[in-house]
Protein backbone atom coordinates (compact mmCIF):
# COMPACT_ATOMS: atom_id res chain seq x y z
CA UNK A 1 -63.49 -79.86 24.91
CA UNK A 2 -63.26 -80.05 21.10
CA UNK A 3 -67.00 -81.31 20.89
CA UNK A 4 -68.17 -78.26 23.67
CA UNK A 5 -66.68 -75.95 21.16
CA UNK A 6 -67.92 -77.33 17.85
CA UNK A 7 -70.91 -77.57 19.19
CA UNK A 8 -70.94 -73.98 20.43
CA UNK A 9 -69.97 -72.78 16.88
CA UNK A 10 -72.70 -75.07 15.38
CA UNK A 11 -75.20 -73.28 17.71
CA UNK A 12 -73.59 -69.36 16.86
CA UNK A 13 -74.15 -69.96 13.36
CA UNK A 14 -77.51 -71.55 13.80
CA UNK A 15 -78.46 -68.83 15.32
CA UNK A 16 -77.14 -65.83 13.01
CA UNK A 17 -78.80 -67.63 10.25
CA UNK A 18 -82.08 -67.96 11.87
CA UNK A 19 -81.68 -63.76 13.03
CA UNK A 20 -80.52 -63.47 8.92
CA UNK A 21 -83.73 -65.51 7.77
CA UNK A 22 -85.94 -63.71 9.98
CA UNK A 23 -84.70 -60.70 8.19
CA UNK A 24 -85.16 -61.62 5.01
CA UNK A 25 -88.63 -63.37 5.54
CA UNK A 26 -90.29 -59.77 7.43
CA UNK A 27 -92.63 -57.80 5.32
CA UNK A 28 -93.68 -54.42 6.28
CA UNK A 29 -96.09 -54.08 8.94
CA UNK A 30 -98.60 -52.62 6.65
CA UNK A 31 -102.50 -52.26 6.09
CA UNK A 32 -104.77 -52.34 3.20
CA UNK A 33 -104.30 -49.26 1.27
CA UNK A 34 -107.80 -46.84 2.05
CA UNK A 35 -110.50 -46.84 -0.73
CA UNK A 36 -110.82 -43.36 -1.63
CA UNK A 37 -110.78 -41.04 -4.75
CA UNK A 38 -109.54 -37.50 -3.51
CA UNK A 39 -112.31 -34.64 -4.49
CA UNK A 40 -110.81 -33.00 -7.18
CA UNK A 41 -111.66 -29.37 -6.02
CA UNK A 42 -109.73 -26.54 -7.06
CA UNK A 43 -109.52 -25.28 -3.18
CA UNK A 44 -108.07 -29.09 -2.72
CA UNK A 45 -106.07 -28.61 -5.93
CA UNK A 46 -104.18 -25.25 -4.63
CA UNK A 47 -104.03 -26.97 -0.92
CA UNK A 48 -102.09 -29.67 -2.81
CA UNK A 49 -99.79 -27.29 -4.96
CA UNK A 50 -99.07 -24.97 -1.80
CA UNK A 51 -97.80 -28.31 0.14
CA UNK A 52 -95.79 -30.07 -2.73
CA UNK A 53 -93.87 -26.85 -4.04
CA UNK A 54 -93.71 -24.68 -0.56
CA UNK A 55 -93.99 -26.55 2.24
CA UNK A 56 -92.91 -30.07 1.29
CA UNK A 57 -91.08 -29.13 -1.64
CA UNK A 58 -91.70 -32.68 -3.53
CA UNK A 59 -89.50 -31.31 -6.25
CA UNK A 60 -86.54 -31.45 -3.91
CA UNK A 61 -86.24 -34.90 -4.22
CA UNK A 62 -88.80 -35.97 -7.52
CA UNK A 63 -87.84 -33.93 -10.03
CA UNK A 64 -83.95 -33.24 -11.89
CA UNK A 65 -82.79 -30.25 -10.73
CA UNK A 66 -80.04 -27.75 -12.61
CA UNK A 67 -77.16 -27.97 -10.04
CA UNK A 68 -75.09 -25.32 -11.77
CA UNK A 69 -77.54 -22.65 -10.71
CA UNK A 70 -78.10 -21.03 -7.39
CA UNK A 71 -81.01 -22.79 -5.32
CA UNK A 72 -80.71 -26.00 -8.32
CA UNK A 73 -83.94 -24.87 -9.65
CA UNK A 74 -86.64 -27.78 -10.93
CA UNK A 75 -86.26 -28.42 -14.32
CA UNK A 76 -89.59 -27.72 -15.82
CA UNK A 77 -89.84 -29.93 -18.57
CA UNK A 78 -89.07 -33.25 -16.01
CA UNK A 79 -91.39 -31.89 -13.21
CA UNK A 80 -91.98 -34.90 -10.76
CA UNK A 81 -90.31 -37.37 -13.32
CA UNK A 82 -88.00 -38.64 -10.99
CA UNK A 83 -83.78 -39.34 -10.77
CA UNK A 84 -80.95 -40.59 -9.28
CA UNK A 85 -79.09 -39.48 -6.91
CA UNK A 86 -75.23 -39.35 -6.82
CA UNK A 87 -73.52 -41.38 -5.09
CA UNK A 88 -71.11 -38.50 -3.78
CA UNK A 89 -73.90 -38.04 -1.36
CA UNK A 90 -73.21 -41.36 0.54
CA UNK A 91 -76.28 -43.08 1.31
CA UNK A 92 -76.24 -47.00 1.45
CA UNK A 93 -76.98 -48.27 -1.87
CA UNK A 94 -78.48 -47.00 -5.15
CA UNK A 95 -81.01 -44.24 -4.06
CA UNK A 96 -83.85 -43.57 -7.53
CA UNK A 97 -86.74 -41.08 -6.32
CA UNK A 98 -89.94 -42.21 -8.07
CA UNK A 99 -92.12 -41.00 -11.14
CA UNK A 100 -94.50 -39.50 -8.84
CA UNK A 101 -96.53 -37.87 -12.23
CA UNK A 102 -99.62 -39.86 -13.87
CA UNK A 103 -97.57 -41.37 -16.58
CA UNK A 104 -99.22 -44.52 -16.63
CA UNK A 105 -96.25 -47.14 -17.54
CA UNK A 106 -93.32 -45.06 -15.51
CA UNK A 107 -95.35 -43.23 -13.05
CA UNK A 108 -98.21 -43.79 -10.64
CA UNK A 109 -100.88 -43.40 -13.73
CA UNK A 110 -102.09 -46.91 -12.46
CA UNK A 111 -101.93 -46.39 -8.22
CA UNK A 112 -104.68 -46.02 -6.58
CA UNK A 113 -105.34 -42.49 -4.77
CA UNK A 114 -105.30 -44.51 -1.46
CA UNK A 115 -101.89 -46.60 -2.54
CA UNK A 116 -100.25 -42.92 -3.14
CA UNK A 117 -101.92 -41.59 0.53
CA UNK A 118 -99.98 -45.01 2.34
CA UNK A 119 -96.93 -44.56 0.58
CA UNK A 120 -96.83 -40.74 1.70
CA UNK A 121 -97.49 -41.91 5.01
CA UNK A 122 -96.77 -45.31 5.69
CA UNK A 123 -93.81 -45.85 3.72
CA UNK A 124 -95.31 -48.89 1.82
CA UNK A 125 -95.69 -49.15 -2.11
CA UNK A 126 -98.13 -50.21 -4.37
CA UNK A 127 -96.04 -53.46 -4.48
CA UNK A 128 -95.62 -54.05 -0.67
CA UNK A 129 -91.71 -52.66 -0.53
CA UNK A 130 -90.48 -50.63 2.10
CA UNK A 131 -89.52 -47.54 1.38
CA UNK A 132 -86.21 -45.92 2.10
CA UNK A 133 -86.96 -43.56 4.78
CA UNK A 134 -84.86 -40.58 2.52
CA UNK A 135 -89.04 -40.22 1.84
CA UNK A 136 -89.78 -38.80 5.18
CA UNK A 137 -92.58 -40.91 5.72
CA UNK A 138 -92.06 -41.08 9.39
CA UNK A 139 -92.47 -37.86 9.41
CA UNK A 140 -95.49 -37.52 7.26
CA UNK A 141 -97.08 -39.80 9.57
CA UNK A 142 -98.36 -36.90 11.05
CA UNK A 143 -99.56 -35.15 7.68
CA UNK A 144 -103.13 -34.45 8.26
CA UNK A 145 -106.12 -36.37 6.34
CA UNK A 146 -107.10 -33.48 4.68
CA UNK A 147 -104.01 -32.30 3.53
CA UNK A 148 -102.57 -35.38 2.37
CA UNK A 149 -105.87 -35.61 0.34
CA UNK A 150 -104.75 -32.43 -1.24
CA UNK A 151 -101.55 -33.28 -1.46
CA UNK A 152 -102.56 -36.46 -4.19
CA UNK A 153 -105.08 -34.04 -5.64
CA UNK A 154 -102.22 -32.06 -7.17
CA UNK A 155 -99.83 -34.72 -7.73
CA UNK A 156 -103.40 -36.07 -9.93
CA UNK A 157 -103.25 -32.84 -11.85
CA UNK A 158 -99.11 -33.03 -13.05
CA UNK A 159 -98.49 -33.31 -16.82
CA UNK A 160 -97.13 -37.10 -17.31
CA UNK A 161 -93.62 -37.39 -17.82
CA UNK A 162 -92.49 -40.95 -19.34
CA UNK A 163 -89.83 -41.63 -17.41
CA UNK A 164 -88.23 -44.84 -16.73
CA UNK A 165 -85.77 -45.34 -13.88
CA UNK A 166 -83.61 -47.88 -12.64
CA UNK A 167 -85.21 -49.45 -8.82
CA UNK A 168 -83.33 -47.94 -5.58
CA UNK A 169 -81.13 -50.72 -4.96
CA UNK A 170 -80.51 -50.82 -1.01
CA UNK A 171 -76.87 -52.25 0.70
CA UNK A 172 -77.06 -55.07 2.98
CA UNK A 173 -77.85 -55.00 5.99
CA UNK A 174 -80.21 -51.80 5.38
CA UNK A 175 -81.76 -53.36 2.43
CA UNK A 176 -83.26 -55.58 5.32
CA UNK A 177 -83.46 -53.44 8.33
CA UNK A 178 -85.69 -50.97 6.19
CA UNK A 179 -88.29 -53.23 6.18
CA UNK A 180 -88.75 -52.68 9.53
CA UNK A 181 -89.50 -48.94 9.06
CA UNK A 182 -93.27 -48.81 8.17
CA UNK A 183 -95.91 -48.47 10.18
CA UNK A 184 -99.28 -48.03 9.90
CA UNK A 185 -101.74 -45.61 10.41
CA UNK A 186 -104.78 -46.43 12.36
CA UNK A 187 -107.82 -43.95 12.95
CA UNK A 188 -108.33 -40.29 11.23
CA UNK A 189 -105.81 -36.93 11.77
CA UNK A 190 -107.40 -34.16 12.15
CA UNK A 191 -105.74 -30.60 10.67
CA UNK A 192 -103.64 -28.69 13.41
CA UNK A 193 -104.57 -25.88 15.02
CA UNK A 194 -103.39 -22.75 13.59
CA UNK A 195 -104.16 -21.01 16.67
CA UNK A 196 -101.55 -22.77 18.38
CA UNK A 197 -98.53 -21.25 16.44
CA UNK A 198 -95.60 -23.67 18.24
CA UNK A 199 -97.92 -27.00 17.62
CA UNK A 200 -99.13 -25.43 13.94
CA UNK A 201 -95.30 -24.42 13.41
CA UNK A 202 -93.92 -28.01 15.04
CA UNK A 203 -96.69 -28.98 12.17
CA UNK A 204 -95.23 -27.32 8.70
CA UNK A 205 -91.23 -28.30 10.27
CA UNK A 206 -92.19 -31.82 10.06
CA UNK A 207 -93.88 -31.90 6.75
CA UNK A 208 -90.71 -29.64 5.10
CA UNK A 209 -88.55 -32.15 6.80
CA UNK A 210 -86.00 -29.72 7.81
CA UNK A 211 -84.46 -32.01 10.59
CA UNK A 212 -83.28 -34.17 7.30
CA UNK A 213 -80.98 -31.78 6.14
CA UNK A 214 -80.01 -29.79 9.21
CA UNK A 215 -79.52 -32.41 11.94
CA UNK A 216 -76.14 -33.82 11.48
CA UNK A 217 -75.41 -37.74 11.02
CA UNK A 218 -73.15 -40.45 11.40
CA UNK A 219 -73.36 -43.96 9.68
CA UNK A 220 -76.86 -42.86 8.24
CA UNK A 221 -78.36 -42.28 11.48
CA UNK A 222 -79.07 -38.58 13.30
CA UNK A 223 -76.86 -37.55 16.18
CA UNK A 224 -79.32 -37.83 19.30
CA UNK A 225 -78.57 -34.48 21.02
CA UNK A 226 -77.32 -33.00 18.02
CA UNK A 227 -81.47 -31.94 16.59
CA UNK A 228 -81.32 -29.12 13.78
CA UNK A 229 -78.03 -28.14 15.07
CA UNK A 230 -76.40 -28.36 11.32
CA UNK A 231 -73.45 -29.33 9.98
CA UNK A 232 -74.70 -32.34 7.91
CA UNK A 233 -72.06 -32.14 4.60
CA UNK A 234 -73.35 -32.55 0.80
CA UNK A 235 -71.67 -33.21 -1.80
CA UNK A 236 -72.99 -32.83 -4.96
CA UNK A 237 -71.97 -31.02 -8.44
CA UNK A 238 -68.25 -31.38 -7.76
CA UNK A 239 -69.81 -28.33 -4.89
CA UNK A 240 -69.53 -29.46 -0.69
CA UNK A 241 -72.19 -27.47 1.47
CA UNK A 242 -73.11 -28.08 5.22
CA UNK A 243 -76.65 -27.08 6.51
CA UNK A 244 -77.24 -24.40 8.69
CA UNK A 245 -77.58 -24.75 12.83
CA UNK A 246 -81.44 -23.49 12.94
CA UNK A 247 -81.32 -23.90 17.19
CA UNK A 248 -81.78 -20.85 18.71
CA UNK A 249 -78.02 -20.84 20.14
CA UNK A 250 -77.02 -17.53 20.24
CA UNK A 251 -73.55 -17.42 19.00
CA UNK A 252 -73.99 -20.03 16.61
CA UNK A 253 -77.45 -20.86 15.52
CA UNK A 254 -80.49 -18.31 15.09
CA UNK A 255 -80.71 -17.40 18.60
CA UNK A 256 -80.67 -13.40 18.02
CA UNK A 257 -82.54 -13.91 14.54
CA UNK A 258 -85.62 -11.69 15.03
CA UNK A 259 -89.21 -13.05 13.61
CA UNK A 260 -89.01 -10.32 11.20
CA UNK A 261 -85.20 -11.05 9.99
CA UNK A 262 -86.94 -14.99 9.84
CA UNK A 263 -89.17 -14.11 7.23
CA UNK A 264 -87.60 -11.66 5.17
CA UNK A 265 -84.06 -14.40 5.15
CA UNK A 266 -87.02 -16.05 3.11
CA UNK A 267 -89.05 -13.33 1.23
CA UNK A 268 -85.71 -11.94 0.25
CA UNK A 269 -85.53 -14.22 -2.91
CA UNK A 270 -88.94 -14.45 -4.05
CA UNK A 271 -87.82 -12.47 -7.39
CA UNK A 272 -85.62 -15.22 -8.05
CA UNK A 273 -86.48 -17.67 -11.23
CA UNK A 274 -84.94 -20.30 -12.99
CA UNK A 275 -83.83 -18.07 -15.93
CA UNK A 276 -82.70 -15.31 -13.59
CA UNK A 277 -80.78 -17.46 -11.13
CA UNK A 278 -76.63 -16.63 -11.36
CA UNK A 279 -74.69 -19.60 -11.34
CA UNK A 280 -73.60 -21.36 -8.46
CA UNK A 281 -70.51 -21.36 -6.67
CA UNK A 282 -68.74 -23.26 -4.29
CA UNK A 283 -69.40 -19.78 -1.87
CA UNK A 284 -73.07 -19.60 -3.30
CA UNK A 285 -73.82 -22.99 -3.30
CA UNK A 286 -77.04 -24.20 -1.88
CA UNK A 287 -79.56 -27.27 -1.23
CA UNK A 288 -82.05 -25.08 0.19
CA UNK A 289 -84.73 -24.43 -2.29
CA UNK A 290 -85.45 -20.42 -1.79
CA UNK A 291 -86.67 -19.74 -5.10
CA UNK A 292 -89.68 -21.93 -4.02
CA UNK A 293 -89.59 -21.48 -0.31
CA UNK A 294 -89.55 -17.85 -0.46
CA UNK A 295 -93.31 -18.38 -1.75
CA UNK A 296 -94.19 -19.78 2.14
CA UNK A 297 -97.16 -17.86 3.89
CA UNK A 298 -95.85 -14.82 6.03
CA UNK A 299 -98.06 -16.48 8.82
CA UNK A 300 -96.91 -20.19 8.39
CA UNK A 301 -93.41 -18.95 8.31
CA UNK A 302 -94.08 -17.01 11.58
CA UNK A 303 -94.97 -20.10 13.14
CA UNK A 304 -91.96 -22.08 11.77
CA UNK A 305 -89.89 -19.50 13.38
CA UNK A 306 -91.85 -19.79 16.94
CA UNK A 307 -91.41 -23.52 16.79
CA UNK A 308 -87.92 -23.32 16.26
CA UNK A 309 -87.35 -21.03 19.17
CA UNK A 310 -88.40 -23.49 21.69
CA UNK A 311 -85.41 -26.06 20.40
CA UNK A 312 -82.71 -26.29 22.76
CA UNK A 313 -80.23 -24.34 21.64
CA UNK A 314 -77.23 -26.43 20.54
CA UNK A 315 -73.62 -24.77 20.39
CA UNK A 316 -72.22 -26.11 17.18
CA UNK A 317 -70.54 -23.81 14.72
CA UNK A 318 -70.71 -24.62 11.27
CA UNK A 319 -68.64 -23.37 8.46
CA UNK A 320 -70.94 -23.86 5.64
CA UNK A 321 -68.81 -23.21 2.91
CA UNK A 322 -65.64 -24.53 3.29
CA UNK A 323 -62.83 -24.08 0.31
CA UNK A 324 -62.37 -27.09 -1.59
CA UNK A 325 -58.98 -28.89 -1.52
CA UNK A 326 -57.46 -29.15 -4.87
């Protein structure tokens, strides 16, 4: 009996080690990175710079950001350069955005335009690591060729910023599991049709990532059934703010939000700049970038709005700012 179970152990731990090597031996499923050099047009160029400050909002995650003020406005100076996130926020590990200017020695001065299109897309760097998935490339898997074209363009035309960070350092077990979180893209994506305002509104919700922040988690992972409903916490700047529920529930979400009251919850901070912005508050305070959103097309926002209204609506109310204890 002794033996049976020894040998039963023996075979358990075989086994876990052989799962654990398998792990650790995976690469990315990943493809050569395209040979291209992006035109360099200036219709490309403002493409680009309408989809990294508006739509995408690179500087969200790229570029230090005053926390003190309302809407943590990009600091100028470090535009792109890059940071660290606190660890207040939770994730698994040490989480460092990249140098996404052309500084050549920090940056991506020495990627390839195709390395920086499979990295937006695909998840993969230059080097052949995984990318944590806080880079929503699974949902800029979708981005179309044209605009992620644009989207390097501008990212080309940033001022260098020598910056040099510390590598995102990942906790086990997701420092393996990520690797399985790439995939690649095979064939050409075509630009969405406008004239479809759910599909082209389904579109620009993707590529501003706004399930991220309003779809609430547990262990890392989003609630299934729980989509855009809110209530994800942040905690950041010794401030604690939950996102929004953005289904169109009617007591609790947007549900009796008009298309109009949509669009001008936006517009209504477009004369906001970093030197006017108040300081924030634990009642004021905000992840949402308005200063920079507020700049959104009145027609893409339309369709962001029509998209959103053909969620199920989700009852979940969400006290946003909730006192801090003492």
């Amino acid at each position: 009996m002794k033996k049976v179970i020894l040998t039963a152990g023996l075979v358990a731990v075989a086994a876990i080690g052989c799962g654990i090597a398998f792990l650790v031996l995976t690469t990315p499923k990943m493809r050569a990175a395209v040979d291209i050099k992006v035109p360099m047009t200036p219709e490309r160029i403002e493409r680009g710079r309408y989809l990294y400050e508006q739509v995408a909002h690179c500087d969200g995650c790229h570029s230090p950001r005053d926390w003190t003020k309302l809407t943590a406005p990009t600091i100028a100076q470090t535009r792109g350069a890059g940071f660290e996130f606190p660890p207040e926020l939770g994730f698994p590990g040490r989480i460092v955005t990249a140098n996404i200017t052309p500084d050549p020695e920090t940056g991506l001065g020495r990627w390839t335009d195709g390395e920086k299109i499979r990295a937006i897309r695909e998840g993969v760097s230059r080097d052949g690591r995984a990318l944590f998935p806080l880079m929503p490339y699974p949902e800029y898997a979708h981005m179309s060729d044209e605009d992620v074209e644009s989207l390097v363009a501008y990212m080309n035309t940033l001022k260098p910023v020598r910056n040099q960070l510390a590598k995102t350092e990942l906790n086990f077990p997701v420092s393996l599991l990520v690797r399985f979180a790439p995939k690649p893209i095979e064939g050409r994506i075509a630009n969405p049709d406008k004239s479809d305002k759910v599909k082209y509104g389904q579109y620009l919700v993707a590529l501003g990532e706004c399930s991220g922040c309003h779809t609430p988690k547990e262990r890392g992972e989003n609630i299934a059934g729980k989509e855009f409903a809110g209530g994800e916490e942040f905690r950041i700047a010794g401030f604690l703010v939950r996102s929004a529920n953005i289904t169109p529930d009617e007591e609790t979400g947007i549900g009796k939000w008009s298309e109009e009251r949509f669009v001008s919850t936006f517009k209504g901070h477009a004369e906001l700049t970093a030197e006017s912005a108040p300081r924030a508050t634990q009642a004021t305070f905000t992840l949402m970038s308005w200063m920079d959103q507020s700049k959104l097309d009145v027609d893409d926002l339309k369709a962001m709005y029509a998209y959103l209204r053909t969620l199920r609506p989700i009852y979940n109310p969400v006290e946003k700012h909730p006192p801090l204890a003492n």
